[in-house]
N, C-alpha and C. Protein backbone atom coordinates (compact mmCIF):
# COMPACT_ATOMS: atom_id res chain seq x y z
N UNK A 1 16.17 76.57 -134.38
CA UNK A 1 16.16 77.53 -133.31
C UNK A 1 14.81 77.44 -132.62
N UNK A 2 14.68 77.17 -131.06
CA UNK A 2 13.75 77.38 -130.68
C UNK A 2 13.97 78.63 -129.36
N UNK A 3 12.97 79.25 -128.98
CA UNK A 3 13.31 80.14 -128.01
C UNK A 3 11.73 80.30 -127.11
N UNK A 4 11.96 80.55 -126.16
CA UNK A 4 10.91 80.57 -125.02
C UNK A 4 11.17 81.77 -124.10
N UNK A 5 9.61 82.42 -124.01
CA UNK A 5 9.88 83.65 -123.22
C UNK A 5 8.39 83.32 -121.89
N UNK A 6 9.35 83.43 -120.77
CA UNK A 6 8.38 83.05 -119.72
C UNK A 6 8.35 84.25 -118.91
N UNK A 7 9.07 85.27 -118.66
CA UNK A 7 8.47 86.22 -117.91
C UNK A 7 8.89 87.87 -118.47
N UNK A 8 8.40 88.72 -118.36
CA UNK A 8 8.98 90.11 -118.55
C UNK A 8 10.29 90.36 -118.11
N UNK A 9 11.14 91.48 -118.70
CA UNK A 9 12.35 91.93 -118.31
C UNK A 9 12.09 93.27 -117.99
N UNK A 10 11.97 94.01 -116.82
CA UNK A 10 11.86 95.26 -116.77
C UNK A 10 13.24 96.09 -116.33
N UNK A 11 13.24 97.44 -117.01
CA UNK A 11 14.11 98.19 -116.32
C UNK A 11 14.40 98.36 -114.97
N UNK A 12 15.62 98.21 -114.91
CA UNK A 12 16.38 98.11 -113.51
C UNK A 12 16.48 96.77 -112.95
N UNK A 13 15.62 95.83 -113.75
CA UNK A 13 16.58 94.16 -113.51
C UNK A 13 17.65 93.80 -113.74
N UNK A 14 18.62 93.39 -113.16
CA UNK A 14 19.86 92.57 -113.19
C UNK A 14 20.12 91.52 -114.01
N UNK A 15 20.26 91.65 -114.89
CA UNK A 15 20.14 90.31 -115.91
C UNK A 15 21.27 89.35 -116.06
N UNK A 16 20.96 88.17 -115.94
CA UNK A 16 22.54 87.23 -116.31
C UNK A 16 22.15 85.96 -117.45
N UNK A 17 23.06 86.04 -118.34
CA UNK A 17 22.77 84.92 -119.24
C UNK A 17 23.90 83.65 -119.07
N UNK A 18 23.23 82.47 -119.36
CA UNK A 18 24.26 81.39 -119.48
C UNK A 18 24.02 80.69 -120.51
N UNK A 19 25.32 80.03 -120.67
CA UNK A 19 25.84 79.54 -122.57
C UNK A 19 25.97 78.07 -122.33
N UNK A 20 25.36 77.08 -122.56
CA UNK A 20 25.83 76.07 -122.57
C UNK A 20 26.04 75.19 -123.79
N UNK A 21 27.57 75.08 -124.73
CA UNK A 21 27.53 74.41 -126.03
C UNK A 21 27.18 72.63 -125.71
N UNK A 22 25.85 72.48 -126.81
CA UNK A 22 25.70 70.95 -126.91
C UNK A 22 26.13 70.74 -127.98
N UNK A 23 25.92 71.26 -128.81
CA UNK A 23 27.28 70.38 -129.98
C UNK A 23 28.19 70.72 -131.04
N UNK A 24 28.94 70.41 -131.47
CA UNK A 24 29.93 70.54 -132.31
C UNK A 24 29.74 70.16 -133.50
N UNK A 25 29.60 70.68 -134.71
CA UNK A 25 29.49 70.03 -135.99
C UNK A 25 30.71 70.46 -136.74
N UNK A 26 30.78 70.20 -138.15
CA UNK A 26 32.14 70.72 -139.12
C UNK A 26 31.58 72.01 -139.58
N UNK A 27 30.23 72.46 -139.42
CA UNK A 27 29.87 73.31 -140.30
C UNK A 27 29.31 74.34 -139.18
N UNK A 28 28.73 73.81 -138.17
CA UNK A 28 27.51 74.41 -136.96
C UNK A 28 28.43 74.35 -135.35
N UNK A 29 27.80 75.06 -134.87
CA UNK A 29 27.91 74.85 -133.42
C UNK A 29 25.65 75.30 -132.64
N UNK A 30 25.87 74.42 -131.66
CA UNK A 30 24.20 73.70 -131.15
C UNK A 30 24.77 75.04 -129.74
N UNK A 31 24.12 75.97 -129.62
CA UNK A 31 23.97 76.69 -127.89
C UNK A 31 22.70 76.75 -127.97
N UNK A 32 22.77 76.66 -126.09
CA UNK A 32 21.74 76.13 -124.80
C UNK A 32 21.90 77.87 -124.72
N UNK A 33 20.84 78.99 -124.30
CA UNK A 33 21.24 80.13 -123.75
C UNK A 33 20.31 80.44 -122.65
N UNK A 34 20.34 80.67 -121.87
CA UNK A 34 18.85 80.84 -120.63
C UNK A 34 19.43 82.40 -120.10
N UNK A 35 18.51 83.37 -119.81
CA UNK A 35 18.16 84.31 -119.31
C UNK A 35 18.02 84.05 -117.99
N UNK A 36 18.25 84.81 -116.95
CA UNK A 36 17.24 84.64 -115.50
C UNK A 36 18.01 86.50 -114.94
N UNK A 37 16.61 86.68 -114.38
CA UNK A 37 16.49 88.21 -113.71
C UNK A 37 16.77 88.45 -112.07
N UNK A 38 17.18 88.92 -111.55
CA UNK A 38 17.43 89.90 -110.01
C UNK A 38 16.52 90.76 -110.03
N UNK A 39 15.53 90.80 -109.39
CA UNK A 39 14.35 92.22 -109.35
C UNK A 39 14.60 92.65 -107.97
N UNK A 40 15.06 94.18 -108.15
CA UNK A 40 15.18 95.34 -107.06
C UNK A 40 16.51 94.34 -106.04
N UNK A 41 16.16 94.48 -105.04
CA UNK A 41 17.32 94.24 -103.97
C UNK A 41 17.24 92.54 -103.65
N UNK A 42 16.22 92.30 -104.05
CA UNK A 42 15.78 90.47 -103.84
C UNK A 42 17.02 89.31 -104.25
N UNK A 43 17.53 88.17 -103.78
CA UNK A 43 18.61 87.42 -104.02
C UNK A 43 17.85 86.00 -104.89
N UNK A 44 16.65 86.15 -104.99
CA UNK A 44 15.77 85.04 -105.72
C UNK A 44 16.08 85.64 -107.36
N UNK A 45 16.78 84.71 -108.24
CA UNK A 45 16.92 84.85 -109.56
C UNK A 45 15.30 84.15 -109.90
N UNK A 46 15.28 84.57 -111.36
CA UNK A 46 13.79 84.24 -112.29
C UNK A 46 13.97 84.32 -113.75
N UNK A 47 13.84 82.99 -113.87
CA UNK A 47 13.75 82.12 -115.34
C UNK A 47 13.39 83.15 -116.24
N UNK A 48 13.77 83.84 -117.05
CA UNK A 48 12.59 84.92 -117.98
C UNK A 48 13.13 84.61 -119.63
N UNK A 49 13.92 83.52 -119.86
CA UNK A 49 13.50 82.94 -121.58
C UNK A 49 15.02 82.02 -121.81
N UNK A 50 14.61 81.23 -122.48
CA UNK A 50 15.87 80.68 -122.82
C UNK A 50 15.35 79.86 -124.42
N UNK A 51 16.39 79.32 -124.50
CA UNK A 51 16.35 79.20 -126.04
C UNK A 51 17.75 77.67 -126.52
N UNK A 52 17.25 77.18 -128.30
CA UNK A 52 18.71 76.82 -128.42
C UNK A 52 18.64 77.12 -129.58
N UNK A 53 19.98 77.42 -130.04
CA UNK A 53 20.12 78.23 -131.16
C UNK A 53 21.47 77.51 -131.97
N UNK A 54 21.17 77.62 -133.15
CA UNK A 54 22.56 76.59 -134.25
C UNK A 54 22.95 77.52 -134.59
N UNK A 55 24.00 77.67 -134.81
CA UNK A 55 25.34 79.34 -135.60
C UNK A 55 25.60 78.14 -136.70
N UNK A 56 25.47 78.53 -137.98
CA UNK A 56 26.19 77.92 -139.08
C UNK A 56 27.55 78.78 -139.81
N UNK A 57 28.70 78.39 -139.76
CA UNK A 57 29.90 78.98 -140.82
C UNK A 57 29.15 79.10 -141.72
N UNK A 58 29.66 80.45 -142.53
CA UNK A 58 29.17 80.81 -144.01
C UNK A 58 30.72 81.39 -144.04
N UNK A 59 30.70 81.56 -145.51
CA UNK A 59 31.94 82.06 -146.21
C UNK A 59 31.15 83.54 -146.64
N UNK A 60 31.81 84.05 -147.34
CA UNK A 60 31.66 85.55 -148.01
C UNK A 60 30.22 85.46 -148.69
N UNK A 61 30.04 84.46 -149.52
CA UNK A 61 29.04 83.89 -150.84
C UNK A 61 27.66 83.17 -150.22
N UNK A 62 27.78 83.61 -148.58
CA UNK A 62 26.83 82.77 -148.20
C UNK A 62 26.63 81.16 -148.10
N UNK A 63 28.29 80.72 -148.21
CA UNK A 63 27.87 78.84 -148.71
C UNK A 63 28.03 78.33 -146.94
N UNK A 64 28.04 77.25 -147.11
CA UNK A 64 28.52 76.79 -145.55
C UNK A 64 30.10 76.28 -145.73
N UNK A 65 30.40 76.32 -144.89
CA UNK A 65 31.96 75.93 -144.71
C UNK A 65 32.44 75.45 -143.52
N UNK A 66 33.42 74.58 -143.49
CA UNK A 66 34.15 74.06 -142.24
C UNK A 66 34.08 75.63 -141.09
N UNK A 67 33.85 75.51 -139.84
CA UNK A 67 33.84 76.57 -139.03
C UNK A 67 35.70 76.49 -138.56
N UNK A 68 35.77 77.87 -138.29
CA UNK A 68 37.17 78.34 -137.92
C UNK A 68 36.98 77.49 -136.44
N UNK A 69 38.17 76.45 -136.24
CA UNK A 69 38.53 76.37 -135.00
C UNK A 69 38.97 77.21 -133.63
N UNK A 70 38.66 77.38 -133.01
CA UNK A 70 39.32 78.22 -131.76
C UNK A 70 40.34 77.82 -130.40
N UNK A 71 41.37 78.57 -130.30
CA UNK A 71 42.42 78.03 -129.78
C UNK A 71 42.11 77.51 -128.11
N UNK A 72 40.79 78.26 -127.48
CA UNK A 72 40.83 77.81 -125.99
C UNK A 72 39.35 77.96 -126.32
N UNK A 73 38.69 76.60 -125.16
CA UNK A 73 37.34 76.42 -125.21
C UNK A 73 37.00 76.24 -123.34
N UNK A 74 36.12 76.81 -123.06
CA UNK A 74 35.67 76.88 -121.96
C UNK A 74 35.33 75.37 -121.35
N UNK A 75 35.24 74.28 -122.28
CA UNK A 75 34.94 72.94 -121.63
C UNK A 75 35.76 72.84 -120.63
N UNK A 76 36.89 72.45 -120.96
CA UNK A 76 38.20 72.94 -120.03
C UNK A 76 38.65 73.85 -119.31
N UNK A 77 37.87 74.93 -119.28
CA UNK A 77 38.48 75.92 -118.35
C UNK A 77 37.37 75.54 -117.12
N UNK A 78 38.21 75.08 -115.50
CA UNK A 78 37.09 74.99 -114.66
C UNK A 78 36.44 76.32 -114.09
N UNK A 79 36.61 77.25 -114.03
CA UNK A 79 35.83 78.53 -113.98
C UNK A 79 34.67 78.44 -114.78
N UNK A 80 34.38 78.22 -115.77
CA UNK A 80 32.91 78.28 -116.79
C UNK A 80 32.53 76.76 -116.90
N UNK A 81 33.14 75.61 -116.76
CA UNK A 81 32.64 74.30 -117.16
C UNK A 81 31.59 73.74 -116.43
N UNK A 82 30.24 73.78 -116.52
CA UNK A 82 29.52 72.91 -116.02
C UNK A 82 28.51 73.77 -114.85
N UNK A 83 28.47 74.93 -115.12
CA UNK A 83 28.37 76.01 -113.98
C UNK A 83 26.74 76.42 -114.55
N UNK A 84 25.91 76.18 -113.55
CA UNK A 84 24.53 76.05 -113.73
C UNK A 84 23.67 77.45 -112.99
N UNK A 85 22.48 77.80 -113.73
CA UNK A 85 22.18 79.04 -112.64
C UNK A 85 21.57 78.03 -111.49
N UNK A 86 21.21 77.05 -111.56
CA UNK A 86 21.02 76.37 -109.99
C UNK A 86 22.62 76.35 -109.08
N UNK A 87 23.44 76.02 -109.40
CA UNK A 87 25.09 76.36 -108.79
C UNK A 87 24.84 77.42 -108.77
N UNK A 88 24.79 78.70 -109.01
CA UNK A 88 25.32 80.03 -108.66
C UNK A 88 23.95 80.57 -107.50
N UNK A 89 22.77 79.92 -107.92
CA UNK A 89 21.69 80.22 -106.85
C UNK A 89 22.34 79.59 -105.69
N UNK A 90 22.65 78.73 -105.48
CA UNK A 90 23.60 77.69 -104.49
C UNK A 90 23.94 78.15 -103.45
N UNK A 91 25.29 78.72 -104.32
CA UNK A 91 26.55 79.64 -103.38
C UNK A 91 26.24 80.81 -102.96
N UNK A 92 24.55 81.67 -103.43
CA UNK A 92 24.29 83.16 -103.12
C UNK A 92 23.46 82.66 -101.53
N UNK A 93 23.37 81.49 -101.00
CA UNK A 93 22.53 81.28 -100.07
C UNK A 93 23.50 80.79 -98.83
């Protein structure tokens, strides 16, 4: 896990996070997560921490284990696939 914090979050910012999975293991899944802020009425978003972070399956006992598969994954869905806060800064201009 690494994580990076580059600017303050103050009350009454607009906050939006984005998920991007880099990888797939039998045991882990690898997420990309980035933060970026809206301050007051302004349309300029701002970087304020992002991070990547490993989720490991555990069982009850704490061991690792094959992770539960899931029936629909956003790779495939084109609404979420590939959708960048540079794309969404994009289309607000």
């Amino acid at each position: 896990m690494r994580i990076s914090f580059h600017r303050p979050v103050f009350i009454g910012d607009e906050v939006s996070c984005y998920a991007e999975l880099l990888k797939v293991g039998r045991t882990s899944l690898t997420v990309s997560i980035q933060s970026w802020v809206r301050r007051g009425v302004g349309a300029d978003q701002i970087a304020v921490t992002e991070g990547v972070f490993t989720y490991v399956a555990v069982d009850a006992t704490a061991s690792r284990g094959p992770r539960r598969p899931r029936a629909e994954s956003t790779r495939n869905n084109p609404v979420c696939a590939g959708v960048t806060p540079a794309d969404l800064r994009a289309s607000t201009r």
